[in-house]
PDB file of N, CA and C in Angstrom:
ATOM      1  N   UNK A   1      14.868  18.632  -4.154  1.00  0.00           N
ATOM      2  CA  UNK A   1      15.084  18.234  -2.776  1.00  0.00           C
ATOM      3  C   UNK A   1      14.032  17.203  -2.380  1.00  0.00           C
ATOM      4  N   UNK A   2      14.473  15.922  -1.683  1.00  0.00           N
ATOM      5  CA  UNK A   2      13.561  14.916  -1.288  1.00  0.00           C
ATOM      6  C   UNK A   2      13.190  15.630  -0.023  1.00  0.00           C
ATOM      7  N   UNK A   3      12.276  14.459   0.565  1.00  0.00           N
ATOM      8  CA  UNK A   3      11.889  14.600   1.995  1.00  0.00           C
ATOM      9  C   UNK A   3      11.444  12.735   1.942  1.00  0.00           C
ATOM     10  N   UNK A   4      11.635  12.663   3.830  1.00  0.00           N
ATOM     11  CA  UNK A   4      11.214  11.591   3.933  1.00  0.00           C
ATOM     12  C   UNK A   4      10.031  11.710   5.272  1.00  0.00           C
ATOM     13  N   UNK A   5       8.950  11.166   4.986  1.00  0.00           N
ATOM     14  CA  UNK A   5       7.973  10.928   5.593  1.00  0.00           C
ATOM     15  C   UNK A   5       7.527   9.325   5.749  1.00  0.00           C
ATOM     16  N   UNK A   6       7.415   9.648   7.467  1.00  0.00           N
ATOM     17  CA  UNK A   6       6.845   7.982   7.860  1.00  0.00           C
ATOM     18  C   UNK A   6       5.300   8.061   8.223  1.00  0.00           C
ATOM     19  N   UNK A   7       4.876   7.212   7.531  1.00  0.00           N
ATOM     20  CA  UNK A   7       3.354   7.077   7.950  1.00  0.00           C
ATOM     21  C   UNK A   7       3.116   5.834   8.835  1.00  0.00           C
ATOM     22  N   UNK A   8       2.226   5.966  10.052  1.00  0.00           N
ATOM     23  CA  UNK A   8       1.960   5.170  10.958  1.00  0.00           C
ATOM     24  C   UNK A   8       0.695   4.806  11.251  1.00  0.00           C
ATOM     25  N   UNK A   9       0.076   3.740  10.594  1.00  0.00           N
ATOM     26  CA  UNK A   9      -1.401   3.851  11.435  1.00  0.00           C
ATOM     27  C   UNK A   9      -1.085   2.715  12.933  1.00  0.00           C
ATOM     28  N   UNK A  10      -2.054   3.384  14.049  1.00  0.00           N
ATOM     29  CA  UNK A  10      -2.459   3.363  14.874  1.00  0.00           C
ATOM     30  C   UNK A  10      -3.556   3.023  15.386  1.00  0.00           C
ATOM     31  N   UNK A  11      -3.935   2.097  16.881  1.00  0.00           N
ATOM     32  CA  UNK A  11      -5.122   1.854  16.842  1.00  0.00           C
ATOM     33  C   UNK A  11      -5.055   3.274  18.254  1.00  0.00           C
ATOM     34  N   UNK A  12      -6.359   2.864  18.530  1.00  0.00           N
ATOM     35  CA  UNK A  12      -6.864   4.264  20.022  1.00  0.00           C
ATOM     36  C   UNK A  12      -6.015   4.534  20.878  1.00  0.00           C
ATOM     37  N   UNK A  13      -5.375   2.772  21.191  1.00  0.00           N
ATOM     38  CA  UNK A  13      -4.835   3.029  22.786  1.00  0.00           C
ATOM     39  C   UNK A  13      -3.080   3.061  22.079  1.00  0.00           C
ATOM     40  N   UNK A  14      -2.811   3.376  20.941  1.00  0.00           N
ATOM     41  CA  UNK A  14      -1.653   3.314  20.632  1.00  0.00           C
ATOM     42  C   UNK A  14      -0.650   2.233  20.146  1.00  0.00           C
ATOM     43  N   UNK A  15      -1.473   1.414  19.890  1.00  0.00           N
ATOM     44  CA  UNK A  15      -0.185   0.319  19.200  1.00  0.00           C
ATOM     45  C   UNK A  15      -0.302   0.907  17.896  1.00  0.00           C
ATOM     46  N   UNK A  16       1.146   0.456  17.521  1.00  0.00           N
ATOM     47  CA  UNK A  16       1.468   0.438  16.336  1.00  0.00           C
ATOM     48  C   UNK A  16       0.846  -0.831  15.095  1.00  0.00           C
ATOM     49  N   UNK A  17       0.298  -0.390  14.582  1.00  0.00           N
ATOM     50  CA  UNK A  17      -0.038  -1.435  13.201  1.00  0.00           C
ATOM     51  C   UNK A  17       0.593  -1.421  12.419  1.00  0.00           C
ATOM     52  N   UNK A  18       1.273  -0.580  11.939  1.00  0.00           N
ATOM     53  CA  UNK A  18       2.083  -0.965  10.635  1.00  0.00           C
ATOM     54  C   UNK A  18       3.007   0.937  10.522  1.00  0.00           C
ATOM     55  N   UNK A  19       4.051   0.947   9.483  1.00  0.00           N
ATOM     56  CA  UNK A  19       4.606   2.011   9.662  1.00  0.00           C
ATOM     57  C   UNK A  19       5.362   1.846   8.437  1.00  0.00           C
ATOM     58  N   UNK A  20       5.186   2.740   7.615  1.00  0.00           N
ATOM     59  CA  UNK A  20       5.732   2.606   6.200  1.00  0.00           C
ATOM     60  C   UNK A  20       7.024   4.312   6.139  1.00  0.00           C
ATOM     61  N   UNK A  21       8.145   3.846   5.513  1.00  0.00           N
ATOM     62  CA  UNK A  21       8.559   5.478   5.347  1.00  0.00           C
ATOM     63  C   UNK A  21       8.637   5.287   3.938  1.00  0.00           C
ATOM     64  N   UNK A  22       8.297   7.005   3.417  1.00  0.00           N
ATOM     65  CA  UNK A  22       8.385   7.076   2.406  1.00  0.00           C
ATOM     66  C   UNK A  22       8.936   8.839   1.957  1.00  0.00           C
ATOM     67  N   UNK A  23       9.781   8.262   0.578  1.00  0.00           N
ATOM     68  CA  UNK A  23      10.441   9.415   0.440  1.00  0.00           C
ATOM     69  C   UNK A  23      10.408  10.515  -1.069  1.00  0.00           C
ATOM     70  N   UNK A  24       9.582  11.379  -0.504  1.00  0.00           N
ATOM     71  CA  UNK A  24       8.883  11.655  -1.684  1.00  0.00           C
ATOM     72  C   UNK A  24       9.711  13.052  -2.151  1.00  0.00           C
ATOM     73  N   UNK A  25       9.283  13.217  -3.471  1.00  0.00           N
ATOM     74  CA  UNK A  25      10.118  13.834  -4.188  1.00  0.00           C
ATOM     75  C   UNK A  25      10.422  15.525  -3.987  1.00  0.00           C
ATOM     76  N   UNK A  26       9.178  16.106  -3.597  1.00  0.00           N
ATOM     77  CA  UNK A  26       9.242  17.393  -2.781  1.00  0.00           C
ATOM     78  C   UNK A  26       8.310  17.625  -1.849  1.00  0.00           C
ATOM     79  N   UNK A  27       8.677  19.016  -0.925  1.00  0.00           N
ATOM     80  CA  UNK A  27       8.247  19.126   0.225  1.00  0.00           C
ATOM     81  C   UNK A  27       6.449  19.019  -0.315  1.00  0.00           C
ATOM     82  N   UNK A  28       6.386  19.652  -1.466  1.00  0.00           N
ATOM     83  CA  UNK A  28       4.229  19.953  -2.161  1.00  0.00           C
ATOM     84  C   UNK A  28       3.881  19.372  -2.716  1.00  0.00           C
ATOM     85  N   UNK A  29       2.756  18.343  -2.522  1.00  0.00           N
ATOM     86  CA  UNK A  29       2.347  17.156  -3.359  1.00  0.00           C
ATOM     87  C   UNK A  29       0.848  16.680  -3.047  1.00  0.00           C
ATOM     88  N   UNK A  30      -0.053  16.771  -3.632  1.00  0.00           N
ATOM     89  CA  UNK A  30      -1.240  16.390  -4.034  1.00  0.00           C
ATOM     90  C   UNK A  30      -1.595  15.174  -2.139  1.00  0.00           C
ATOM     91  N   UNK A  31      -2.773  15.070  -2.206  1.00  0.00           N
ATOM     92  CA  UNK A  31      -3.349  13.857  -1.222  1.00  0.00           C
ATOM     93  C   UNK A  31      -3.438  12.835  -2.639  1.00  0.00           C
ATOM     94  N   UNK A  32      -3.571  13.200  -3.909  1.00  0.00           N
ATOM     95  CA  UNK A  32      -3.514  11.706  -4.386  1.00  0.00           C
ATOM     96  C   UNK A  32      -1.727  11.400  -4.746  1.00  0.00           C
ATOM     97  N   UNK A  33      -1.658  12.318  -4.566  1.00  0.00           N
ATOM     98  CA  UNK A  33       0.359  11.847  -5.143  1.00  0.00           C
ATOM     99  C   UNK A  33       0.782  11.013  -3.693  1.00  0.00           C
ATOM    100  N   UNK A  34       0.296  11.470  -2.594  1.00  0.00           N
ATOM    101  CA  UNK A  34       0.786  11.110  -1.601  1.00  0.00           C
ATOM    102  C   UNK A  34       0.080   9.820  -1.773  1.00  0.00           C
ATOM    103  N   UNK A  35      -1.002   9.420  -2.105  1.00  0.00           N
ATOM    104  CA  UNK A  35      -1.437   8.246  -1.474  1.00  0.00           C
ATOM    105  C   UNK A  35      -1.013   7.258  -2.847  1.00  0.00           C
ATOM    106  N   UNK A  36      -0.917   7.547  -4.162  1.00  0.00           N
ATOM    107  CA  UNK A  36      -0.217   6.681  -4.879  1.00  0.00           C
ATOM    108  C   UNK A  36       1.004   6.616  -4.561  1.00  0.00           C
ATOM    109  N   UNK A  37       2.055   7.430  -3.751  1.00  0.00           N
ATOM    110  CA  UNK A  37       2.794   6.576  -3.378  1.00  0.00           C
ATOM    111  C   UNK A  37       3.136   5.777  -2.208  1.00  0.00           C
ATOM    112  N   UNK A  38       2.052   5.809  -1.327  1.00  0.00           N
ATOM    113  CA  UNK A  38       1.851   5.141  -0.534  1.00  0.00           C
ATOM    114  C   UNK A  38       1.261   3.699  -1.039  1.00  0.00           C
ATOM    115  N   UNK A  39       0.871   3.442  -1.919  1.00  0.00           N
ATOM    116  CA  UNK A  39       0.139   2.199  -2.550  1.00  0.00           C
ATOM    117  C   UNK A  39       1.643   1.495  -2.650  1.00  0.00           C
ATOM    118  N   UNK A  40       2.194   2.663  -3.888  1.00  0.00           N
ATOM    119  CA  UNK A  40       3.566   2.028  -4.727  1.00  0.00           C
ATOM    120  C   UNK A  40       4.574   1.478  -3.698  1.00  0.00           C
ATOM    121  N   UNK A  41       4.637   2.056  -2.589  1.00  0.00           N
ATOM    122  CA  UNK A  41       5.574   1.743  -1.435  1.00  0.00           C
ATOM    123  C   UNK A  41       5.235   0.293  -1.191  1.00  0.00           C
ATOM    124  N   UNK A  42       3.745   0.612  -0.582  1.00  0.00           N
ATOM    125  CA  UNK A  42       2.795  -1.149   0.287  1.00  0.00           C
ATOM    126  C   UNK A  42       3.101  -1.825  -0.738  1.00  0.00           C
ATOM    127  N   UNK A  43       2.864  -1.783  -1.907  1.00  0.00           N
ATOM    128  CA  UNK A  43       3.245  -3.032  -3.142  1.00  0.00           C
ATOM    129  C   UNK A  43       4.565  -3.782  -3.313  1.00  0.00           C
ATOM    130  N   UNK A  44       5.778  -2.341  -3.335  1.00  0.00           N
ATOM    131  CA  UNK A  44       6.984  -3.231  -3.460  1.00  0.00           C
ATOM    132  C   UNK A  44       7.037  -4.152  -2.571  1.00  0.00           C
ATOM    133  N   UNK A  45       6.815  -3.349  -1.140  1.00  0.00           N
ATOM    134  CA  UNK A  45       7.479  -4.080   0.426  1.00  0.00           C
ATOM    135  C   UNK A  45       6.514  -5.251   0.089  1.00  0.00           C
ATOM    136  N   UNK A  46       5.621  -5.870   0.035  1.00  0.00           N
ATOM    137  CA  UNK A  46       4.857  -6.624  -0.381  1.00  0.00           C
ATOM    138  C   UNK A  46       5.452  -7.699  -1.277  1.00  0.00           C
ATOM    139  N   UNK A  47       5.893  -7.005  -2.315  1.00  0.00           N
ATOM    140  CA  UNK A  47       6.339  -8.076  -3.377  1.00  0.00           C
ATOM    141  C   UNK A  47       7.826  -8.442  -2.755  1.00  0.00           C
ATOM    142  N   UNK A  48       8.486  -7.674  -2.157  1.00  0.00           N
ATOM    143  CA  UNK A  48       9.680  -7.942  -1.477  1.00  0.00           C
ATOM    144  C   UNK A  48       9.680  -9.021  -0.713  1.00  0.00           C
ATOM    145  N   UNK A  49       8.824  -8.953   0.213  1.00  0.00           N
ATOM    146  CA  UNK A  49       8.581 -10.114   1.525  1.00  0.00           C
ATOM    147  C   UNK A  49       8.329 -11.644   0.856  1.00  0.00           C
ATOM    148  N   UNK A  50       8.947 -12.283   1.872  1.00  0.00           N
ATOM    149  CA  UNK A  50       8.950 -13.620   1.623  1.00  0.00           C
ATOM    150  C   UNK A  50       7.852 -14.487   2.657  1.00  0.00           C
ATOM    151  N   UNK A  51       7.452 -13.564   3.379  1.00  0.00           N
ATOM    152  CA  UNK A  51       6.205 -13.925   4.166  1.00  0.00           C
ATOM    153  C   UNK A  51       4.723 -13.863   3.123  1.00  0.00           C
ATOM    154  N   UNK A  52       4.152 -15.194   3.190  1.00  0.00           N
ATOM    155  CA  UNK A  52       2.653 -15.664   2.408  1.00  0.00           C
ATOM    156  C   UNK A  52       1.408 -15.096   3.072  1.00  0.00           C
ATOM    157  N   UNK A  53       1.944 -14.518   4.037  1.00  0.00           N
ATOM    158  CA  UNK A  53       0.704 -13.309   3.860  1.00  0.00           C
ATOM    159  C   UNK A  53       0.059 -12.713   2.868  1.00  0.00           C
ATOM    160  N   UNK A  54      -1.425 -12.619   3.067  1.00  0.00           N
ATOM    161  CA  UNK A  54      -2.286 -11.851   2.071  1.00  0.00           C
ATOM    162  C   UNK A  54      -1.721 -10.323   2.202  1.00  0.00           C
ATOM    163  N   UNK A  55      -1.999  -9.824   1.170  1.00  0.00           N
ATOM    164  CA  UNK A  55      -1.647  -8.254   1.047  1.00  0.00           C
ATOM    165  C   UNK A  55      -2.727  -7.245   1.571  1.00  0.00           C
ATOM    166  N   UNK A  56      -2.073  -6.674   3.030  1.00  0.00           N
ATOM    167  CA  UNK A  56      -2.591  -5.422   3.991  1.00  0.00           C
ATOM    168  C   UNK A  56      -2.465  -4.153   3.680  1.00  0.00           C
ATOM    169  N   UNK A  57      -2.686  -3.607   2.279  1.00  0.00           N
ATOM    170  CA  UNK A  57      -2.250  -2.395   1.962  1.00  0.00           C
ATOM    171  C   UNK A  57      -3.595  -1.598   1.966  1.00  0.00           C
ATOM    172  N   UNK A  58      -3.658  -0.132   2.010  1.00  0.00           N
ATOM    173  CA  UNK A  58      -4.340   1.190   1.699  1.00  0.00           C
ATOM    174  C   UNK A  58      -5.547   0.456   1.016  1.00  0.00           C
ATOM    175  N   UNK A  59      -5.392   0.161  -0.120  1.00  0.00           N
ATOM    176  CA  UNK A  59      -6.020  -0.406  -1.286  1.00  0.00           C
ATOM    177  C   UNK A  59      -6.588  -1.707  -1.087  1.00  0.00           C
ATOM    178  N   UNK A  60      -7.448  -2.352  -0.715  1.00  0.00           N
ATOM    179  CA  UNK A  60      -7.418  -3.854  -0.932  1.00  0.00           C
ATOM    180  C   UNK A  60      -8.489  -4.407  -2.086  1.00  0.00           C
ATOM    181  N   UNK A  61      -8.185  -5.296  -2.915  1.00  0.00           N
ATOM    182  CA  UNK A  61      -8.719  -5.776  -4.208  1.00  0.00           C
ATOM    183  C   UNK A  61      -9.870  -6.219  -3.679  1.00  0.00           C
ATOM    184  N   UNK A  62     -11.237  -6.322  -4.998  1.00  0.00           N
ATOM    185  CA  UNK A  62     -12.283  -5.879  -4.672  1.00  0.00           C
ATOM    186  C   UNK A  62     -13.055  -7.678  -4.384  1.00  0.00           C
ATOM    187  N   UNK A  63     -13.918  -7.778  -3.938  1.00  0.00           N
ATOM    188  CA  UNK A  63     -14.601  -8.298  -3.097  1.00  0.00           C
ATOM    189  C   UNK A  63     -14.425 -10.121  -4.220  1.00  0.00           C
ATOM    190  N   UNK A  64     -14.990  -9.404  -5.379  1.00  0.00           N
ATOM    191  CA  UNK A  64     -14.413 -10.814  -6.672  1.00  0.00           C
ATOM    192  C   UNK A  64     -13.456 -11.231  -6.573  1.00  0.00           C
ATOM    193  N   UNK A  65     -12.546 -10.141  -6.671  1.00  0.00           N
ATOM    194  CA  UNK A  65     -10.893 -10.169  -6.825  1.00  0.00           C
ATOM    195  C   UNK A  65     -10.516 -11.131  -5.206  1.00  0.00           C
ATOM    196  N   UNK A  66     -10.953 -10.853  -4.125  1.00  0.00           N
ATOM    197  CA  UNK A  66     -10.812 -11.764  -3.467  1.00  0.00           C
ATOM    198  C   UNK A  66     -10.832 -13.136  -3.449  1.00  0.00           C
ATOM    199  N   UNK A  67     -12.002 -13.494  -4.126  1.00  0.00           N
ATOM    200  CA  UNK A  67     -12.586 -14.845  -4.163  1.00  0.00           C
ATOM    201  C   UNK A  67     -12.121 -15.730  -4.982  1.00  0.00           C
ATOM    202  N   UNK A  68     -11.435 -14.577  -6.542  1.00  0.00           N
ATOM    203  CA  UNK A  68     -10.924 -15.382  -7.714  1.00  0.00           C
ATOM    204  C   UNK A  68      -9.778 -15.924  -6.980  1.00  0.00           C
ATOM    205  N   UNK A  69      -9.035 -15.075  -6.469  1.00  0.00           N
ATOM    206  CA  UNK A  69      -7.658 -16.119  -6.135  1.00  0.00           C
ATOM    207  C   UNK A  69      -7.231 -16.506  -4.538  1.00  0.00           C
ATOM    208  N   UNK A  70      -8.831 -16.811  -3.829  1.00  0.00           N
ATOM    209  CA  UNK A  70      -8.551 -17.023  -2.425  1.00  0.00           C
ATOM    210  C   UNK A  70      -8.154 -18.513  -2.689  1.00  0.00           C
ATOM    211  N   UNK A  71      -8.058 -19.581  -3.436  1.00  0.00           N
ATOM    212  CA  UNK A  71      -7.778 -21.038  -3.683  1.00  0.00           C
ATOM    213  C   UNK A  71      -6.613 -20.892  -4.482  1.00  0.00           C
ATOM    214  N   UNK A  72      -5.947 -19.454  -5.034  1.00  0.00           N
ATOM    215  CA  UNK A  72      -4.995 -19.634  -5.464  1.00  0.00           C
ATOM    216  C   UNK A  72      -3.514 -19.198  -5.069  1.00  0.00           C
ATOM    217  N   UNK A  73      -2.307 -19.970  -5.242  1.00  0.00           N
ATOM    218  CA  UNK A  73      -1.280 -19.247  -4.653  1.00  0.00           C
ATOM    219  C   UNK A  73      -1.399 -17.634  -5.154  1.00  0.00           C
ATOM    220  N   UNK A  74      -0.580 -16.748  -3.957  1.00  0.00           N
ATOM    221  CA  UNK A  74      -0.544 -15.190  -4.041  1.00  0.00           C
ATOM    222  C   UNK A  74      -0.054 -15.110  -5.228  1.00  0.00           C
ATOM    223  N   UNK A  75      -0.791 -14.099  -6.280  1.00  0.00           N
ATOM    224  CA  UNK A  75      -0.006 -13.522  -6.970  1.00  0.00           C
ATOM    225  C   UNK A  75       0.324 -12.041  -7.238  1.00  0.00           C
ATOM    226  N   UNK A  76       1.512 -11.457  -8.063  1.00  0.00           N
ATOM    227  CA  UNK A  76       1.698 -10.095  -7.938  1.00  0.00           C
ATOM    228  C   UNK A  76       1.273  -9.134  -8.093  1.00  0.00           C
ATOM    229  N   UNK A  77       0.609  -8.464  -7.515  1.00  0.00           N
ATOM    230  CA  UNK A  77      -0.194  -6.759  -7.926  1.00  0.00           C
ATOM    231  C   UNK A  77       0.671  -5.831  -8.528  1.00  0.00           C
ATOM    232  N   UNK A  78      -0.305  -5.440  -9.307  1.00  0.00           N
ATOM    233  CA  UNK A  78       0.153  -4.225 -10.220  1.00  0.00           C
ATOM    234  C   UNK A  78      -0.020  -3.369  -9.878  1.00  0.00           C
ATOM    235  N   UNK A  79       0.785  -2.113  -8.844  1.00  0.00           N
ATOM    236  CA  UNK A  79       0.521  -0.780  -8.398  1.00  0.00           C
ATOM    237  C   UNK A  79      -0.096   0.080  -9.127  1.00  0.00           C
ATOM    238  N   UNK A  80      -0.024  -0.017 -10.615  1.00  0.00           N
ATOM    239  CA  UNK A  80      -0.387   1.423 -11.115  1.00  0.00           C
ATOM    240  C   UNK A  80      -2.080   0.939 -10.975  1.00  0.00           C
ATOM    241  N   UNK A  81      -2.408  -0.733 -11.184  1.00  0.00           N
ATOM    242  CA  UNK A  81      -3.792  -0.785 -10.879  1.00  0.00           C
ATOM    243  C   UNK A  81      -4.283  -0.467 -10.089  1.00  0.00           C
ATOM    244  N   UNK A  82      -3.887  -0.548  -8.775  1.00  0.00           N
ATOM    245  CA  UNK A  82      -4.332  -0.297  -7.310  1.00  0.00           C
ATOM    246  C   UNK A  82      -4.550   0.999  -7.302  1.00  0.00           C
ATOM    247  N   UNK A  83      -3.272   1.769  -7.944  1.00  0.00           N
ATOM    248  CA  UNK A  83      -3.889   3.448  -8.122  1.00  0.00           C
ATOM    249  C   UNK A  83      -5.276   3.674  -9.029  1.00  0.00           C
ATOM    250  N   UNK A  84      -5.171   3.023  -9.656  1.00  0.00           N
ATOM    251  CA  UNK A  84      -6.525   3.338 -10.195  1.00  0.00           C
ATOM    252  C   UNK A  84      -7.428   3.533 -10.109  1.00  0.00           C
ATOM    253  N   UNK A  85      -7.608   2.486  -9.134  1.00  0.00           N
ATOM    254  CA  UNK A  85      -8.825   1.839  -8.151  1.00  0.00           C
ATOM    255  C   UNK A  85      -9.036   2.981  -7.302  1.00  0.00           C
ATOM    256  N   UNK A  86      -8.064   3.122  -6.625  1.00  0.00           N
ATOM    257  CA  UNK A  86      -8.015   4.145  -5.462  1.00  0.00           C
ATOM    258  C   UNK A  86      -8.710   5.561  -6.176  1.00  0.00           C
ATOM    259  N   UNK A  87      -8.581   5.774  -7.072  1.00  0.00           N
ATOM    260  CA  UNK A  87      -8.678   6.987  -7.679  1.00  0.00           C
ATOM    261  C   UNK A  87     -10.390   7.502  -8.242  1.00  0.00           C
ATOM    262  N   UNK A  88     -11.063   5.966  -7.614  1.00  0.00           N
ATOM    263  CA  UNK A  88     -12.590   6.467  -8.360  1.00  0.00           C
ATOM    264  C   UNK A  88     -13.301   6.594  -7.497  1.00  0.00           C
TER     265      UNK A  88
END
């Protein structure tokens, strides 16, 4: 049995920032299952969009990783990396 859960962050006075749903595989699942698939979600929708926006996800690449490709067009992230990251 799935379930679907929407995650919303929020600032104080209540706007909405962003709002991802996601539909995970059962009702019992780890804070890291949940948050790798919260990465895996931000990544597709990410790679989906046709908007050149920098990538606003959970995860953001590390401070180098910024710099190597701030002169370069966006390129595609690898979710299972981002989990990785997330994971130390």
């Amino acid at each position: 049995m799935s379930i679907d859960v929407t995650i919303r962050e929020e600032t104080t006075s209540g706007d909405v920032l962003q709002e991802l749903a996601l539909q995970l595989a059962s009702e019992r699942l780890t804070v890291a299952e949940l948050i790798r698939s919260r990465v895996e979600a931000e990544v597709r929708a990410h790679h989906a969009s046709s908007d050149p926006t920098p990538y606003r996800g959970l995860v953001q690449p590390e401070r180098h990783e910024k710099r190597l490709y701030s002169t370069r067009p966006p390129r595609r992230i690898d979710e299972t990396i981002i989990s990785q990251i997330k994971r130390r």
